[in-house]
Protein backbone atom coordinates (compact mmCIF):
# COMPACT_ATOMS: atom_id res chain seq x y z
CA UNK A 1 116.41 137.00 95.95
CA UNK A 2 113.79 134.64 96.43
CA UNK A 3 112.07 133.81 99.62
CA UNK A 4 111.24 130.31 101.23
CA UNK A 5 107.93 130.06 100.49
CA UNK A 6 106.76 126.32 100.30
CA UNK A 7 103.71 125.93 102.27
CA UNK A 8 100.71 124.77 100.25
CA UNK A 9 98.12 125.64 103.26
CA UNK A 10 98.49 127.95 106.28
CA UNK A 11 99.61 127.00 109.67
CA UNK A 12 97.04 129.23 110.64
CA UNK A 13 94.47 131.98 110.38
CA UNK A 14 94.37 135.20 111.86
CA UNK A 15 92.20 138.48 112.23
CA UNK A 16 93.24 141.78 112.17
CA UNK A 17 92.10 143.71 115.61
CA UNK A 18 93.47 147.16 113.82
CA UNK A 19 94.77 148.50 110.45
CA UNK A 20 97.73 145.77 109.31
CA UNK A 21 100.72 146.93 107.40
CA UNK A 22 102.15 144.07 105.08
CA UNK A 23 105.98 144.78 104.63
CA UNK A 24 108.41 143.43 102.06
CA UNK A 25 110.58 141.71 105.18
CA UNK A 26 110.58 141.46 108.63
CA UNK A 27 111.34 144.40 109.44
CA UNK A 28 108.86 147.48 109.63
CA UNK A 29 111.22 150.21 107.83
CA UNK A 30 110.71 148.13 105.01
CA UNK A 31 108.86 148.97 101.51
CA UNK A 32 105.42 147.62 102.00
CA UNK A 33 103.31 144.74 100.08
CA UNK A 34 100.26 145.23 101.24
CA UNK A 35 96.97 146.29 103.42
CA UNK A 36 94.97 144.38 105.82
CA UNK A 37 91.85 146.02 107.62
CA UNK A 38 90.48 145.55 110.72
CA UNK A 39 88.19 142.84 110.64
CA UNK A 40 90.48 140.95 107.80
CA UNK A 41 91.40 137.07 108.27
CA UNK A 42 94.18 136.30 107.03
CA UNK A 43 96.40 133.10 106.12
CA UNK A 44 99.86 132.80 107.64
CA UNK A 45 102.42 130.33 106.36
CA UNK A 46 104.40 130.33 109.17
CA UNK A 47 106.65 132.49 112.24
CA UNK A 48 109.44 133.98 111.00
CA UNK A 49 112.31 136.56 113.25
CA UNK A 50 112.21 139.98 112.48
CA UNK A 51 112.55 143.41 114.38
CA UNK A 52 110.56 145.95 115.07
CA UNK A 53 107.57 144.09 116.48
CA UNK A 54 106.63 142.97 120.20
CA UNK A 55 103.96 139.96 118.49
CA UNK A 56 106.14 138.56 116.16
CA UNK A 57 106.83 138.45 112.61
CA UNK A 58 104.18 135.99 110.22
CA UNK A 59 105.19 135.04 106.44
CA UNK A 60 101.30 136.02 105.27
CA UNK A 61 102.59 135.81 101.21
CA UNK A 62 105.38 134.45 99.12
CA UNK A 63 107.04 138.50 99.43
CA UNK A 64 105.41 139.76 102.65
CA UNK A 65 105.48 139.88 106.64
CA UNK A 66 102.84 141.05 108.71
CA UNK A 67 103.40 142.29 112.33
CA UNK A 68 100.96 139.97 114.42
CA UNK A 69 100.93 142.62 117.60
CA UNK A 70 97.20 143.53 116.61
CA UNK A 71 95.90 140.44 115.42
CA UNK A 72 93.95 137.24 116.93
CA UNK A 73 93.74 133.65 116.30
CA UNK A 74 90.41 133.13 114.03
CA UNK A 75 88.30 130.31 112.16
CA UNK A 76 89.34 129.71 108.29
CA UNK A 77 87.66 131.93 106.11
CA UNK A 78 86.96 130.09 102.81
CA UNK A 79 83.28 131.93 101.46
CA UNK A 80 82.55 133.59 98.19
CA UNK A 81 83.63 137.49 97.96
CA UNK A 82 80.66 139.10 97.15
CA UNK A 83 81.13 141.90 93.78
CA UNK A 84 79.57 144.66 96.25
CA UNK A 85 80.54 144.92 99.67
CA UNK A 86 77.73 147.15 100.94
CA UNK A 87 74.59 149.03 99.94
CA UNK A 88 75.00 152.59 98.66
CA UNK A 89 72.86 155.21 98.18
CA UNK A 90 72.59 159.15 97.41
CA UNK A 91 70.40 162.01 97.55
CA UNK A 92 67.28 163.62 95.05
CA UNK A 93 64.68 165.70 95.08
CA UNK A 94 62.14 163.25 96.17
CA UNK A 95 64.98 161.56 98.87
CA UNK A 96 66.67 164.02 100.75
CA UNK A 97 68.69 161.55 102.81
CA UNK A 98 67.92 163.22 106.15
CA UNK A 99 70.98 161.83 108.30
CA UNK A 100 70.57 161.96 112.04
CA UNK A 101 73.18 161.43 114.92
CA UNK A 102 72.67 158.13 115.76
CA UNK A 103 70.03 155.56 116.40
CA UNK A 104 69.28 156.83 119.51
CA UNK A 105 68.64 160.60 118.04
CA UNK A 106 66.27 158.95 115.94
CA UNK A 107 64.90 156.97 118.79
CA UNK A 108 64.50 160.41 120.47
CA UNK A 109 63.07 161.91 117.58
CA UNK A 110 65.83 164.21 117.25
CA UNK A 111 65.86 166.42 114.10
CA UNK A 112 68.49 165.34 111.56
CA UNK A 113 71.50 166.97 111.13
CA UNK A 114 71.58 167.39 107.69
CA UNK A 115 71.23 165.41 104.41
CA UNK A 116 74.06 163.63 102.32
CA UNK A 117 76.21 166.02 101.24
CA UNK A 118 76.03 166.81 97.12
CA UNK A 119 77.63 165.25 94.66
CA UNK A 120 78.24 162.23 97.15
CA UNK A 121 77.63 158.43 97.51
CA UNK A 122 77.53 156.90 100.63
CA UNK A 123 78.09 153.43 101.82
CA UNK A 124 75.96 151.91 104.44
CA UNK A 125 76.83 148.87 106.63
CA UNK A 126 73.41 147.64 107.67
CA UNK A 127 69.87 147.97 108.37
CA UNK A 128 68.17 148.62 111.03
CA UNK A 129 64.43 148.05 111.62
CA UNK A 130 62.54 149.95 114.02
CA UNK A 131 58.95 151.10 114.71
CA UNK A 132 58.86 154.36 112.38
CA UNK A 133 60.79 152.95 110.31
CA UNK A 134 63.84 150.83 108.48
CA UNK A 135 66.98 152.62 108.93
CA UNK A 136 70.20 152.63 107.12
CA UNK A 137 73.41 152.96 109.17
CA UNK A 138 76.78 154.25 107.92
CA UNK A 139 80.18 152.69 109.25
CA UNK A 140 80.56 156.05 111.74
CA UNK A 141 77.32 155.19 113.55
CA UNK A 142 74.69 157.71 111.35
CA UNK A 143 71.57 156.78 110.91
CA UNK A 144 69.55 157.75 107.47
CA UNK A 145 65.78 156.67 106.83
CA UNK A 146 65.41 154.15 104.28
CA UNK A 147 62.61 155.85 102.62
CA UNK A 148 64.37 159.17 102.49
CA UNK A 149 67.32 157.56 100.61
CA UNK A 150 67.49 157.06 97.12
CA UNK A 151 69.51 153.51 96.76
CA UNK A 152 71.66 152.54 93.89
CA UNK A 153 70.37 149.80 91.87
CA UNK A 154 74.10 148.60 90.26
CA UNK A 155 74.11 146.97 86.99
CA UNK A 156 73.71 143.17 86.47
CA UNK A 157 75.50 143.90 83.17
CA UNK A 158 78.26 140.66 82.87
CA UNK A 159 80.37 140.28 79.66
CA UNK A 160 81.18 136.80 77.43
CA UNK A 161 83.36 134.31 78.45
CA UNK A 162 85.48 133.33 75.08
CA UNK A 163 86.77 130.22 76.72
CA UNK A 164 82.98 128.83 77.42
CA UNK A 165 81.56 130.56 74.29
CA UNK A 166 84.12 131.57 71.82
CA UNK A 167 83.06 133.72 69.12
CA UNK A 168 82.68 131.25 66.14
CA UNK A 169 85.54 131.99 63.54
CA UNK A 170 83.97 134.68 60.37
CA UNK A 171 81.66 136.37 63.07
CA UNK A 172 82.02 139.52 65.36
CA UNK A 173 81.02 139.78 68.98
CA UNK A 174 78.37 142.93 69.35
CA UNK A 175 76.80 144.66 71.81
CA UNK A 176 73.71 146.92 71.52
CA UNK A 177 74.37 150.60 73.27
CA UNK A 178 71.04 152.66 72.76
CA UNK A 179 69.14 152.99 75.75
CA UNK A 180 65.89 151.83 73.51
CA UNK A 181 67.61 148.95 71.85
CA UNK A 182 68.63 148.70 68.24
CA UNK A 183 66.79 146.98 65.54
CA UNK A 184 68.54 144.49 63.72
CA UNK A 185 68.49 144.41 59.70
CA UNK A 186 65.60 141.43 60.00
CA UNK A 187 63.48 143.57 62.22
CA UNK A 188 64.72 141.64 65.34
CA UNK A 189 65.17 143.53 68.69
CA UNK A 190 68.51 143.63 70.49
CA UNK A 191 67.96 145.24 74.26
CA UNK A 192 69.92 148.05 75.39
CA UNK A 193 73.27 145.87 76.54
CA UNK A 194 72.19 142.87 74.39
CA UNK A 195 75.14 140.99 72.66
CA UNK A 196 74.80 139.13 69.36
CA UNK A 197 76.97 137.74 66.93
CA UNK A 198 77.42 139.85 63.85
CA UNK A 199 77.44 138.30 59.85
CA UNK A 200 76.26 141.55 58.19
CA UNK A 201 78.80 143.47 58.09
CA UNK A 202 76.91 146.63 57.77
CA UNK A 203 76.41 146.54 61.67
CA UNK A 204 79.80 146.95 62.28
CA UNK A 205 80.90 150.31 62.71
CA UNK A 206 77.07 151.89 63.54
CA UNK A 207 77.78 154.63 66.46
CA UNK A 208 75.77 152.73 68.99
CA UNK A 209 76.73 149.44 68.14
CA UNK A 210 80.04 148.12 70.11
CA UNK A 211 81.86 145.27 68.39
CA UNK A 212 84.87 142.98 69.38
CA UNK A 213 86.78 140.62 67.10
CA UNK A 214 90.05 138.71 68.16
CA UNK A 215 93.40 140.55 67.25
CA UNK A 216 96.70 139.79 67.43
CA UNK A 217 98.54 141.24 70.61
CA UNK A 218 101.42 143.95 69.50
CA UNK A 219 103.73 142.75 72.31
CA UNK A 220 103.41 139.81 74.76
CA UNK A 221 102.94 139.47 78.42
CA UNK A 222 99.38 141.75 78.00
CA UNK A 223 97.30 140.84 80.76
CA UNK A 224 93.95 142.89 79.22
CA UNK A 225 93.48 145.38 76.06
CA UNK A 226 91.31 148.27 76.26
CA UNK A 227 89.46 150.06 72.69
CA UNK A 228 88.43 153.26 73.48
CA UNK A 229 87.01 153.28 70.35
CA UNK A 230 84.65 150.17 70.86
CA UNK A 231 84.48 150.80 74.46
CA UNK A 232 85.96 147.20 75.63
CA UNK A 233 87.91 145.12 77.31
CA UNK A 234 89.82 142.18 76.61
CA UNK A 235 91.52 139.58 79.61
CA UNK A 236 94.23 137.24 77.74
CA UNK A 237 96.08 134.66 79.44
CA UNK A 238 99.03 134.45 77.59
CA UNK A 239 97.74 135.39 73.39
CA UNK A 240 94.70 133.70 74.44
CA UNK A 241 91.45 136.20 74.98
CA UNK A 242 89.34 134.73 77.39
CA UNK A 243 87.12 137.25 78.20
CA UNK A 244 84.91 140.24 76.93
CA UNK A 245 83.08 143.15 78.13
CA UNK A 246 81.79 146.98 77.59
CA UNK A 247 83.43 149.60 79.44
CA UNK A 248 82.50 153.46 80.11
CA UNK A 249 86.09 154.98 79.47
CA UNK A 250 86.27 159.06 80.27
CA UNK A 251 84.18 161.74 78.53
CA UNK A 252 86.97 163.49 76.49
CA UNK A 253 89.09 166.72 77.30
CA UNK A 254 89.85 166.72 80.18
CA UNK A 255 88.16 163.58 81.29
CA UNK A 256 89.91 161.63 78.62
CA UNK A 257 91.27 158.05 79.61
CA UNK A 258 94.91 157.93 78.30
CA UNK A 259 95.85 155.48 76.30
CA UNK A 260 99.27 153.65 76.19
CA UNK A 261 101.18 150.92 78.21
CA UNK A 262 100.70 150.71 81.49
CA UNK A 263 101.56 148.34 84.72
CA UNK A 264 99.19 147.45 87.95
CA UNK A 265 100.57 150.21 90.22
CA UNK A 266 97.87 148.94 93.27
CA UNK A 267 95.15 146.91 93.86
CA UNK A 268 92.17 147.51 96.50
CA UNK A 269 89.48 145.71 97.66
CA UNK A 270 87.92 148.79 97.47
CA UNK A 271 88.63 152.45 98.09
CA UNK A 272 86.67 156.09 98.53
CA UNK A 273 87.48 158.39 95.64
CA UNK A 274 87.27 162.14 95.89
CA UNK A 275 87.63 164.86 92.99
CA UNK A 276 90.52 167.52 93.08
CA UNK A 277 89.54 170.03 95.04
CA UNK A 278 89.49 172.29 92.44
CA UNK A 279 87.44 170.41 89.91
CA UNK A 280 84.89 171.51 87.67
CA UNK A 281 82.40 168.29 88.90
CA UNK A 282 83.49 167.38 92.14
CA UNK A 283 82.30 164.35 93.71
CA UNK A 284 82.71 162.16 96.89
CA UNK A 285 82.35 158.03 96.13
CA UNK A 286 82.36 155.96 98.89
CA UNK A 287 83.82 152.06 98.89
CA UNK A 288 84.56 152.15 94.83
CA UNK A 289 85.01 148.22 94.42
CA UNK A 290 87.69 146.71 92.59
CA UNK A 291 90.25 149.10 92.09
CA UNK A 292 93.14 148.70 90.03
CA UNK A 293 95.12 151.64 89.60
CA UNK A 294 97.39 151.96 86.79
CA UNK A 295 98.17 155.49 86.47
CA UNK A 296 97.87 158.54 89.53
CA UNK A 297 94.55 158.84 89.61
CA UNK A 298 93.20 156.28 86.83
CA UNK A 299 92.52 152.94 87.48
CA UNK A 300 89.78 150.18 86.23
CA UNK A 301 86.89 149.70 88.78
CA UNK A 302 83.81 148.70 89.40
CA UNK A 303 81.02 150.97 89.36
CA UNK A 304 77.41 151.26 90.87
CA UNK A 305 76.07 154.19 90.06
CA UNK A 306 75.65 153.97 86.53
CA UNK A 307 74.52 151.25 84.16
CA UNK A 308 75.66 152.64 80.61
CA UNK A 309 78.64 150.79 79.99
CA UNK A 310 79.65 150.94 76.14
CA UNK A 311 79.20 154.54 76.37
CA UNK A 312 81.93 157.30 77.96
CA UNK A 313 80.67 158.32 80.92
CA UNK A 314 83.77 158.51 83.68
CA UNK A 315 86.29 161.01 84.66
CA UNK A 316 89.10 159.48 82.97
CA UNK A 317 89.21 155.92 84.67
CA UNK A 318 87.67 152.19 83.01
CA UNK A 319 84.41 152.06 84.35
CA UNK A 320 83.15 147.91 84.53
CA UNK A 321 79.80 146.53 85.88
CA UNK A 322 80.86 145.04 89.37
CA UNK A 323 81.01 141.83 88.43
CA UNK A 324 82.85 142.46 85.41
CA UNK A 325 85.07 144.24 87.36
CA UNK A 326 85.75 141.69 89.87
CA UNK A 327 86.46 139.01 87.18
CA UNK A 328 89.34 141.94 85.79
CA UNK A 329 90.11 142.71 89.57
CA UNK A 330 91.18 138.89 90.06
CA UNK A 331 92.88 138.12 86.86
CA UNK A 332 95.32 141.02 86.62
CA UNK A 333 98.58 140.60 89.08
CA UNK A 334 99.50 140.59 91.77
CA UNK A 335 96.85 138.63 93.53
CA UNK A 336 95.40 139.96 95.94
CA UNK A 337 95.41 137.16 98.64
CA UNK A 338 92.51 136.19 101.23
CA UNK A 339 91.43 138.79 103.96
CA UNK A 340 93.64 141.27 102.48
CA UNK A 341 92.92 145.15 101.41
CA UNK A 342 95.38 146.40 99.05
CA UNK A 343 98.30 144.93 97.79
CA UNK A 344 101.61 146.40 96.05
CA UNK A 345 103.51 144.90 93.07
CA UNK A 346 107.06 143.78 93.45
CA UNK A 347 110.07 142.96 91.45
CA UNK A 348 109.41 139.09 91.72
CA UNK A 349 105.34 139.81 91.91
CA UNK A 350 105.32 142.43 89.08
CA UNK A 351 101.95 144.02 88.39
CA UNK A 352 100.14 142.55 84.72
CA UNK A 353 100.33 145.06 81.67
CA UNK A 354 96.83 146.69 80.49
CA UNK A 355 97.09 148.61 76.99
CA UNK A 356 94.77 151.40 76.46
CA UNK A 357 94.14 152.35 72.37
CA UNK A 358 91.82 153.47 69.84
């Protein structure tokens, strides 16, 4: 059944005073859509009756209702996402990442109460300046010394946009993937990262040197292709590619990415990933941008604390360059609308197809 849904602009905006669930109807024992977080503005379309909810029912998407009980009016919200939505940072040797209390234990010159944990990445939601110091502060009030931190630089890395440069017709796209560049057959220098257009074919199929060539789609209706052998990716719209770029699939063994058919089964702004707890490497990630899970536990995201995309280096999931990943993030369905956190497919909003094969 379709839903009245014929609005071209909102009635209104609104922001999300707490955690908003996005249900499939008006009704909150319904399956739900989606996710908005506090702090989220949001588009409605208009009021709708329902049950379950003392603030009313609001149509905030073609298939889903929101509960306005914890929500304001607000101001239109029409800037630029950014690809990172905060700074992160870890520990070394050299930066222990003393965390204190608060800003007033530092203030007090409290000792800290410990450094960031191992095997962890934090997210930070501002700085502070003060007189010994510029501080970093995390979203539960801790405070962390900016010069005791070691910060993530994320990579810059963006891929080719066929549509605005298509690869000429008799050439192959190609990516350098040693760290100290690879030399060409002329003597010329391609930079770790650095794409070219191959003619000799005697490039194609070095170990470090990641190529891409249009192919035709087995089946259509694929919304992006994956080669773990070339370690890329591939966006179509329809049999159309339209866009390029290196991944970092998983390791092998047990940190293999599988490959096969699979459907969006979630998409998040962003989310904290944690290892089994009874994993060989564990690790903590904080704010992981871009998620799009296709599988328990495997999804394509972006990724800031690593650069070497082209080469395996995940735990199973599609590694992408944040802004890469943002580009997948927004052209794979179901669209995640404005203000929103996480969204669900459904039957009439089905979630694109990604294939994963050598």
């Amino acid at each position: 059944m379709s839903l009245p849904f014929d609005a071209a602009e909102p009635v209104e905006w609104r922001v999300a005073t707490a955690d908003v669930l996005v249900h499939r109807w008006a009704d909150t024992h319904t399956s739900l859509r989606g996710l908005i977080r506090k702090g989220g503005v949001f588009q409605v379309f208009g009021r709708v009756d329902g049950t379950g909810c003392d603030g009313g029912w609001a149509q905030v998407d073609a298939y889903g209702y929101a509960c306005l009980t914890h929500t304001d009016a607000a101001d239109p919200v029409r800037s630029p996402v950014p690809d990172l939505p905060y700074v992160y940072g870890h520990r070394t040797a050299r930066a222990p990442g003393d965390v204190y209390a608060s800003r007033a234990a530092w203030d007090r010159g409290d000792r800290p109460i410990g450094p960031i944990p191992p095997d962890t990445s934090w997210k930070f939601v501002a700085r502070e300046e003060t007189p010994r110091g510029t501080l970093l502060v995390r979203p539960d009030g801790k405070v962390l010394p900016e010069q005791l931190t070691a910060l993530y630089t994320p990579s810059t890395f963006v891929g080719r946009d066929l549509v605005a440069e298509p690869v000429p017709e008799g050439r192959t796209l190609a990516w350098c993937v040693q760290l100290k560049g690879c030399p060409t057959v002329d003597g010329e220098a391609i930079p770790f990262q650095g794409s070219f257009l191959v003619e000799d074919v005697s490039l194609v199929g070095r170990p470090l040197i990641r190529t891409w060539r249009p192919v035709p789609l087995p089946a259509t209706g694929i919304g992006a292709a994956i080669s773990l052998g070339q370690q890329t990716l591939t966006l179509y719209d329809g049999d159309r590619p339209v866009f390029a770029t290196l991944i970092s699939g998983g390791r092998g063994g047990i940190w293999r990415t599988p490959t096969g058919t699979f459907h969006v089964l979630d998409k998040m702004a962003w989310n904290d990933m944690t290892s089994r707890a009874d994993a060989e490497e564990p690790y903590a990630v904080d704010a992981v941008p871009w998620v799009v899970h296709i599988w328990p536990r495997i999804a394509l995201h972006g990724t800031y604390w690593h650069d070497r995309f082209g080469r395996t280096m995940s735990h199973g999931c599609v590694n992408l360059s944040p802004a890469d990943a943002h580009r997948v993030f927004d052209a794979l369905g179901p669209a995640l609308p404005a203000g929103w956190h996480a969204i669900w497919p459904t039957a009439e909003d089905p979630g694109a197809t990604v294939r994963i094969s050598w």
